[in-house]
PDB file of N, CA and C in Angstrom:
ATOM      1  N   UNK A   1      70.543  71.220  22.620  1.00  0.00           N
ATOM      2  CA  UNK A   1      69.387  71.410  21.756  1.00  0.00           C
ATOM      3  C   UNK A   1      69.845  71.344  20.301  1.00  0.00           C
ATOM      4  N   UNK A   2      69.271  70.276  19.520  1.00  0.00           N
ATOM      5  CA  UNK A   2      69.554  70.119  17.947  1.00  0.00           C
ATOM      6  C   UNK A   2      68.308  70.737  17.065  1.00  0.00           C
ATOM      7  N   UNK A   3      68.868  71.824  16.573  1.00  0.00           N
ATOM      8  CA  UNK A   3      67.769  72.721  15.987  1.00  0.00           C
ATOM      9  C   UNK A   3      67.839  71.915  14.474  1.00  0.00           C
ATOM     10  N   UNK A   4      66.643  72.605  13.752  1.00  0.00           N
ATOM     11  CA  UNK A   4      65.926  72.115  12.433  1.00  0.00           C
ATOM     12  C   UNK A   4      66.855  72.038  11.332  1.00  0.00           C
ATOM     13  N   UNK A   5      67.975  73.133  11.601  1.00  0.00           N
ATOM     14  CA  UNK A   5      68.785  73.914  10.841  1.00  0.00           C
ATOM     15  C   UNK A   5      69.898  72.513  10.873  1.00  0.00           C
ATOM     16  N   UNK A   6      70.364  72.272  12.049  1.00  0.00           N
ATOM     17  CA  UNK A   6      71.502  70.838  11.916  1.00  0.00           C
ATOM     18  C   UNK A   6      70.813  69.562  11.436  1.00  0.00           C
ATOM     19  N   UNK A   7      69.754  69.589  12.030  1.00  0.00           N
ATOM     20  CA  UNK A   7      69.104  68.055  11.315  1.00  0.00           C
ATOM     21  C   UNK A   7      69.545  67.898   9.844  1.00  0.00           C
ATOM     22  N   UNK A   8      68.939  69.138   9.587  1.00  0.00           N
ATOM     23  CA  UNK A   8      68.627  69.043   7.511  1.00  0.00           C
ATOM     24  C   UNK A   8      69.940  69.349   6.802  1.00  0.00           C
ATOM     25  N   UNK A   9      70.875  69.789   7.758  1.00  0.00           N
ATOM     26  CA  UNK A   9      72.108  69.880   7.424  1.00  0.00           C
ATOM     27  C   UNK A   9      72.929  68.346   6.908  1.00  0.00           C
ATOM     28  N   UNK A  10      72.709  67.857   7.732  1.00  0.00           N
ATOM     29  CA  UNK A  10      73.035  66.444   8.438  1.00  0.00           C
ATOM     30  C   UNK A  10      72.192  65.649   7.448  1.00  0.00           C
ATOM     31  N   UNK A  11      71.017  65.819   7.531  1.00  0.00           N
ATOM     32  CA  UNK A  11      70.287  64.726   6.293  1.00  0.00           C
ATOM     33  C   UNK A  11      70.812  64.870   4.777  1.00  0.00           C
ATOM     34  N   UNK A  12      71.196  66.079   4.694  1.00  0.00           N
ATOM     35  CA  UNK A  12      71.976  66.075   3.131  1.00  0.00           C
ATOM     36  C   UNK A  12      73.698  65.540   3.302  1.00  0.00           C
ATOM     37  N   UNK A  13      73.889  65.594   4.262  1.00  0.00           N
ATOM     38  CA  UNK A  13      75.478  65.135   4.314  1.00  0.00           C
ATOM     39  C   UNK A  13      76.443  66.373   4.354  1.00  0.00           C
ATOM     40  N   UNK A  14      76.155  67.523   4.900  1.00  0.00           N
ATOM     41  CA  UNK A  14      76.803  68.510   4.316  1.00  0.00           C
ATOM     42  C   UNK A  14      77.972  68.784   5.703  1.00  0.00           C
ATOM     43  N   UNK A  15      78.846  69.367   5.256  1.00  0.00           N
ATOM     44  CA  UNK A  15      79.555  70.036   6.596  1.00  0.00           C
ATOM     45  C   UNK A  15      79.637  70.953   6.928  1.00  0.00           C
ATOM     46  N   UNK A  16      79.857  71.882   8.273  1.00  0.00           N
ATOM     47  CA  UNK A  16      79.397  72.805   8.896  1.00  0.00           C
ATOM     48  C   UNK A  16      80.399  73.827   7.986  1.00  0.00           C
ATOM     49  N   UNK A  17      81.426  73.585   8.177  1.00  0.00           N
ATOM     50  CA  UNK A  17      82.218  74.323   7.247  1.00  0.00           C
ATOM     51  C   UNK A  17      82.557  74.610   5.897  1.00  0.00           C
ATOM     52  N   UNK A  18      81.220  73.590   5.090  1.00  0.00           N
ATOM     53  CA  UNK A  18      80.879  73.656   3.310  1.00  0.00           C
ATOM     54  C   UNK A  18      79.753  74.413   3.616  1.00  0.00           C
ATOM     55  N   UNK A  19      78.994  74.347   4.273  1.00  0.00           N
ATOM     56  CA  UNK A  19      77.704  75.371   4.432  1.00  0.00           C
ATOM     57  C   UNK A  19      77.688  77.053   5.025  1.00  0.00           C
ATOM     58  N   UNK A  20      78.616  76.871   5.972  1.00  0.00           N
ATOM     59  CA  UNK A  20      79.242  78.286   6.473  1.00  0.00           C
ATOM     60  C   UNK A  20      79.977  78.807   5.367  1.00  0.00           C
ATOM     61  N   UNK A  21      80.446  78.289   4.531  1.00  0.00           N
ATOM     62  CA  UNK A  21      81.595  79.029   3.525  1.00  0.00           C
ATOM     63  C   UNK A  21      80.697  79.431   2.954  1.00  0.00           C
ATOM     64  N   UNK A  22      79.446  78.572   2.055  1.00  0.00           N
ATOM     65  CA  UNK A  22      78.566  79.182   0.981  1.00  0.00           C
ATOM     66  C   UNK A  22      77.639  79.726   1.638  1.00  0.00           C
ATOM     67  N   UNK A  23      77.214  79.919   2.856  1.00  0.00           N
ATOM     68  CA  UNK A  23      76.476  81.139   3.432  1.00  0.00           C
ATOM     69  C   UNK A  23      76.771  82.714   3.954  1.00  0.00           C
ATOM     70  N   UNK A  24      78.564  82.699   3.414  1.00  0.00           N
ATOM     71  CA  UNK A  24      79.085  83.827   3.891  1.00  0.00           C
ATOM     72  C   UNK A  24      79.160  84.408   5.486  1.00  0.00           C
ATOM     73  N   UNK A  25      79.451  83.095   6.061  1.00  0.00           N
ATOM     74  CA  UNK A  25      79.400  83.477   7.670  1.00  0.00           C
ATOM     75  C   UNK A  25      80.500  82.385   8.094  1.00  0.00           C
ATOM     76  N   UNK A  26      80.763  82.622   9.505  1.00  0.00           N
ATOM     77  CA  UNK A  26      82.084  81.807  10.129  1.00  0.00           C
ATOM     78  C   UNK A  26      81.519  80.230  10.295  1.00  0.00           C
ATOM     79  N   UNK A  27      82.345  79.216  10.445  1.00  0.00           N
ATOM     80  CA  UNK A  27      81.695  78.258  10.908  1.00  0.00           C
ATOM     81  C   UNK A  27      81.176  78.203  12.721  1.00  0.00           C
ATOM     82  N   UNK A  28      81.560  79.414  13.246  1.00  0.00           N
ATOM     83  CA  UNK A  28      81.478  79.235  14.668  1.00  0.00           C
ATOM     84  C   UNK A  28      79.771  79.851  14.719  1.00  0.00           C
ATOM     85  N   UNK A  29      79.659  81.031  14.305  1.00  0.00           N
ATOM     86  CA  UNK A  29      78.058  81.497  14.002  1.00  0.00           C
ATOM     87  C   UNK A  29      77.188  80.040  13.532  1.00  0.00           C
ATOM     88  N   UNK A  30      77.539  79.402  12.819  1.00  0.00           N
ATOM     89  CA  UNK A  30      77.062  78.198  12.357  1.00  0.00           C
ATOM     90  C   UNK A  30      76.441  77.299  13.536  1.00  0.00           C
ATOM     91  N   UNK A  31      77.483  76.752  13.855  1.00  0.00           N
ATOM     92  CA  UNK A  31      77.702  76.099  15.135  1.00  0.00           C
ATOM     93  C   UNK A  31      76.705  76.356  15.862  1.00  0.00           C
ATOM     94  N   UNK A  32      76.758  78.101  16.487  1.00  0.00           N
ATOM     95  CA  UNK A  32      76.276  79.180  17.832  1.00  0.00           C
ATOM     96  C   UNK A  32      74.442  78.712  17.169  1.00  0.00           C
ATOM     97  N   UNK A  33      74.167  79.016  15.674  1.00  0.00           N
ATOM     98  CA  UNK A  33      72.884  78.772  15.077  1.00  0.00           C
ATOM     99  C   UNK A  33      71.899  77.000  15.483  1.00  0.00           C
ATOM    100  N   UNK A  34      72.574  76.357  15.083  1.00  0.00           N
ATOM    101  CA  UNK A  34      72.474  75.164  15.151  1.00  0.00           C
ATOM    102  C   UNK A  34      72.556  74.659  17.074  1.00  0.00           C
ATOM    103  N   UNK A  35      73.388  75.083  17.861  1.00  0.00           N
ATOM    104  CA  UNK A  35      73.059  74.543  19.379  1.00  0.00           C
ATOM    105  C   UNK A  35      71.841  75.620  20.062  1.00  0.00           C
ATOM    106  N   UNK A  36      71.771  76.644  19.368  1.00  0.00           N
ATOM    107  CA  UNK A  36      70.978  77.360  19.899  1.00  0.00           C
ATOM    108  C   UNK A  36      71.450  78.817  21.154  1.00  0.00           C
ATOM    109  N   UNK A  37      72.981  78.832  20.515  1.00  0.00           N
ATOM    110  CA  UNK A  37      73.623  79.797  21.560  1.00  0.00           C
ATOM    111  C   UNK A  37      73.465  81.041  20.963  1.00  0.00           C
ATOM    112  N   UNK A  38      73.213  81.110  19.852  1.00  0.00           N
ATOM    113  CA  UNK A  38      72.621  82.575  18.518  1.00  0.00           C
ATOM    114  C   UNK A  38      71.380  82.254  17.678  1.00  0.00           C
ATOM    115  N   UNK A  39      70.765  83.127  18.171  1.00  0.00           N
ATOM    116  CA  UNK A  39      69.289  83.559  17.468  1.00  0.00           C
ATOM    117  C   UNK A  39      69.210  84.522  17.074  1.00  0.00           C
ATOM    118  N   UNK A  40      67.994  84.903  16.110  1.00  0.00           N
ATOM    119  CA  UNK A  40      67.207  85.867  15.668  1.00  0.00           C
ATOM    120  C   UNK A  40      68.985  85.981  14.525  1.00  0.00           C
ATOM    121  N   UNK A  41      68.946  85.188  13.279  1.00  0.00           N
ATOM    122  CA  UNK A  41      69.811  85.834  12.460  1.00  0.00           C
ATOM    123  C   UNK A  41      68.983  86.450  11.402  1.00  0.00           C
ATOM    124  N   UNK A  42      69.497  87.288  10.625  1.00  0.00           N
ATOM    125  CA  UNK A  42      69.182  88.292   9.826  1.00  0.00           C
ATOM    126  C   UNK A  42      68.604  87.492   9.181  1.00  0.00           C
ATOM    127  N   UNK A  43      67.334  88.088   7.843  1.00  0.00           N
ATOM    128  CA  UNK A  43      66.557  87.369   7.002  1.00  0.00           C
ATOM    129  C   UNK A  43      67.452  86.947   5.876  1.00  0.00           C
ATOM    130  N   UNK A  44      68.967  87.841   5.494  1.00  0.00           N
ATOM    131  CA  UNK A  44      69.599  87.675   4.507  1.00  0.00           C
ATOM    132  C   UNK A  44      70.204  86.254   4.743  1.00  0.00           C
ATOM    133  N   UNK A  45      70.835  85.723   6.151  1.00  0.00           N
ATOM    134  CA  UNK A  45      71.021  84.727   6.310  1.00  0.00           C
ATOM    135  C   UNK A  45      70.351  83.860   6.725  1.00  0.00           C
ATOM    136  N   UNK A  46      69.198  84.066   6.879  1.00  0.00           N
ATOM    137  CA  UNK A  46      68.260  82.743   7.051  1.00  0.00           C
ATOM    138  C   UNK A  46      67.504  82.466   5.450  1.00  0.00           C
ATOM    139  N   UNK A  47      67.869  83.332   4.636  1.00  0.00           N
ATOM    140  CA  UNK A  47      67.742  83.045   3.279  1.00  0.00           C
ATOM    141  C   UNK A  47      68.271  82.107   2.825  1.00  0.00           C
ATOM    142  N   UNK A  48      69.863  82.832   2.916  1.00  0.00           N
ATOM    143  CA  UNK A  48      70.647  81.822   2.575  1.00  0.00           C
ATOM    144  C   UNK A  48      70.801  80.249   2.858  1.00  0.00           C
ATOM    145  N   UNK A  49      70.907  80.406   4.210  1.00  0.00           N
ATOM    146  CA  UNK A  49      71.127  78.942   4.558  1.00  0.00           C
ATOM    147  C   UNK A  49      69.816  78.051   3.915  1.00  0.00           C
ATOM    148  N   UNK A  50      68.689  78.498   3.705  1.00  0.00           N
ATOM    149  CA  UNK A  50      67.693  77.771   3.235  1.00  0.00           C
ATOM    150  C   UNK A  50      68.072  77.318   1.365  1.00  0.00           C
ATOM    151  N   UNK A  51      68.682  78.451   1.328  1.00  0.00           N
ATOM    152  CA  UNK A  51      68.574  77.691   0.145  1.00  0.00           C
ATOM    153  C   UNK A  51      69.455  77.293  -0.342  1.00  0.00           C
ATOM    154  N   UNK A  52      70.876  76.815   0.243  1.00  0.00           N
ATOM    155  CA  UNK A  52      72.263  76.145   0.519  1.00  0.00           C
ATOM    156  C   UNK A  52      71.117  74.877   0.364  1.00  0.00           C
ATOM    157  N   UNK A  53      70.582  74.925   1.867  1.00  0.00           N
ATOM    158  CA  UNK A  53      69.687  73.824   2.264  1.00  0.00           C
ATOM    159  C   UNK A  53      68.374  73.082   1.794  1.00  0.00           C
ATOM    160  N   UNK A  54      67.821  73.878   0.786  1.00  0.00           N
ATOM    161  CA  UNK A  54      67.138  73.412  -0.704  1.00  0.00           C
ATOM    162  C   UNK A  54      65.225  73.137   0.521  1.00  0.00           C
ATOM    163  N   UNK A  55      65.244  74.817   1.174  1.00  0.00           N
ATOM    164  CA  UNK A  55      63.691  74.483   2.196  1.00  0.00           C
ATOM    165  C   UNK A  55      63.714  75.738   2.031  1.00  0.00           C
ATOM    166  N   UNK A  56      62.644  75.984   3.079  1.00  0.00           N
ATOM    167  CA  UNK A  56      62.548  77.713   3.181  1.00  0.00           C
ATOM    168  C   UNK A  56      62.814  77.833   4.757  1.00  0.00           C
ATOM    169  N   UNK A  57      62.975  79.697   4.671  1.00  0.00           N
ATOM    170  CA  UNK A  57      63.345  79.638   6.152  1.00  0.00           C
ATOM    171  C   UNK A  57      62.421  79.101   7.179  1.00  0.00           C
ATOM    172  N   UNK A  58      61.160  79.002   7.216  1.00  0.00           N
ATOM    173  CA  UNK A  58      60.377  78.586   8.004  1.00  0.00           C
ATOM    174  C   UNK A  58      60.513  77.225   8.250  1.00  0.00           C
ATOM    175  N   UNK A  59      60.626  76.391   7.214  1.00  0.00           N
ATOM    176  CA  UNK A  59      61.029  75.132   7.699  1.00  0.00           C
ATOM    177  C   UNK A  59      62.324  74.621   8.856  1.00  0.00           C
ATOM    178  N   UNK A  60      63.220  76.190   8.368  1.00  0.00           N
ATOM    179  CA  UNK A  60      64.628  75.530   9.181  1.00  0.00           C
ATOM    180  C   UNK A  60      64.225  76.668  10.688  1.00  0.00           C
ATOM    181  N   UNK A  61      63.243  77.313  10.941  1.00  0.00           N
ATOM    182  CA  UNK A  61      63.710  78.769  11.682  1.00  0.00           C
ATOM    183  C   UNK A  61      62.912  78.510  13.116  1.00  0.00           C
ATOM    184  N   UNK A  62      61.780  78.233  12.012  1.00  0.00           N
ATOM    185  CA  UNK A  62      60.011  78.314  12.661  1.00  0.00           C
ATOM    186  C   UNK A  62      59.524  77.218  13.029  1.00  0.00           C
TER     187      UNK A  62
END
């Protein structure tokens, strides 16, 4: 399963491990986010990654 979160990752060119660094989390949580093996992350990090990722969380979550 390729969640919203890797697409838009991927459409900017970014790497899992330039986006995990500036979201303050491992690249493996990253990863776990994106296949769908970890859910429900905190609002602080679904903040973040949105706006690494230049959307809001609903676009990448919901």
């Amino acid at each position: 399963m390729v969640t919203k979160l890797k697409i838009r990752r991927v459409e900017l060119g970014l790497k899992q491990n330039e986006v995990a660094k500036q979201a303050g989390i491992t690249s493996q949580y990253l990863r776990n986010l994106e296949t769908g093996k970890a859910s429900n992350p905190s609002i602080a990090i679904m903040k973040r990654l949105a706006s690494i990722l230049g959307c809001t969380e609903q676009e990448l979550f919901f």
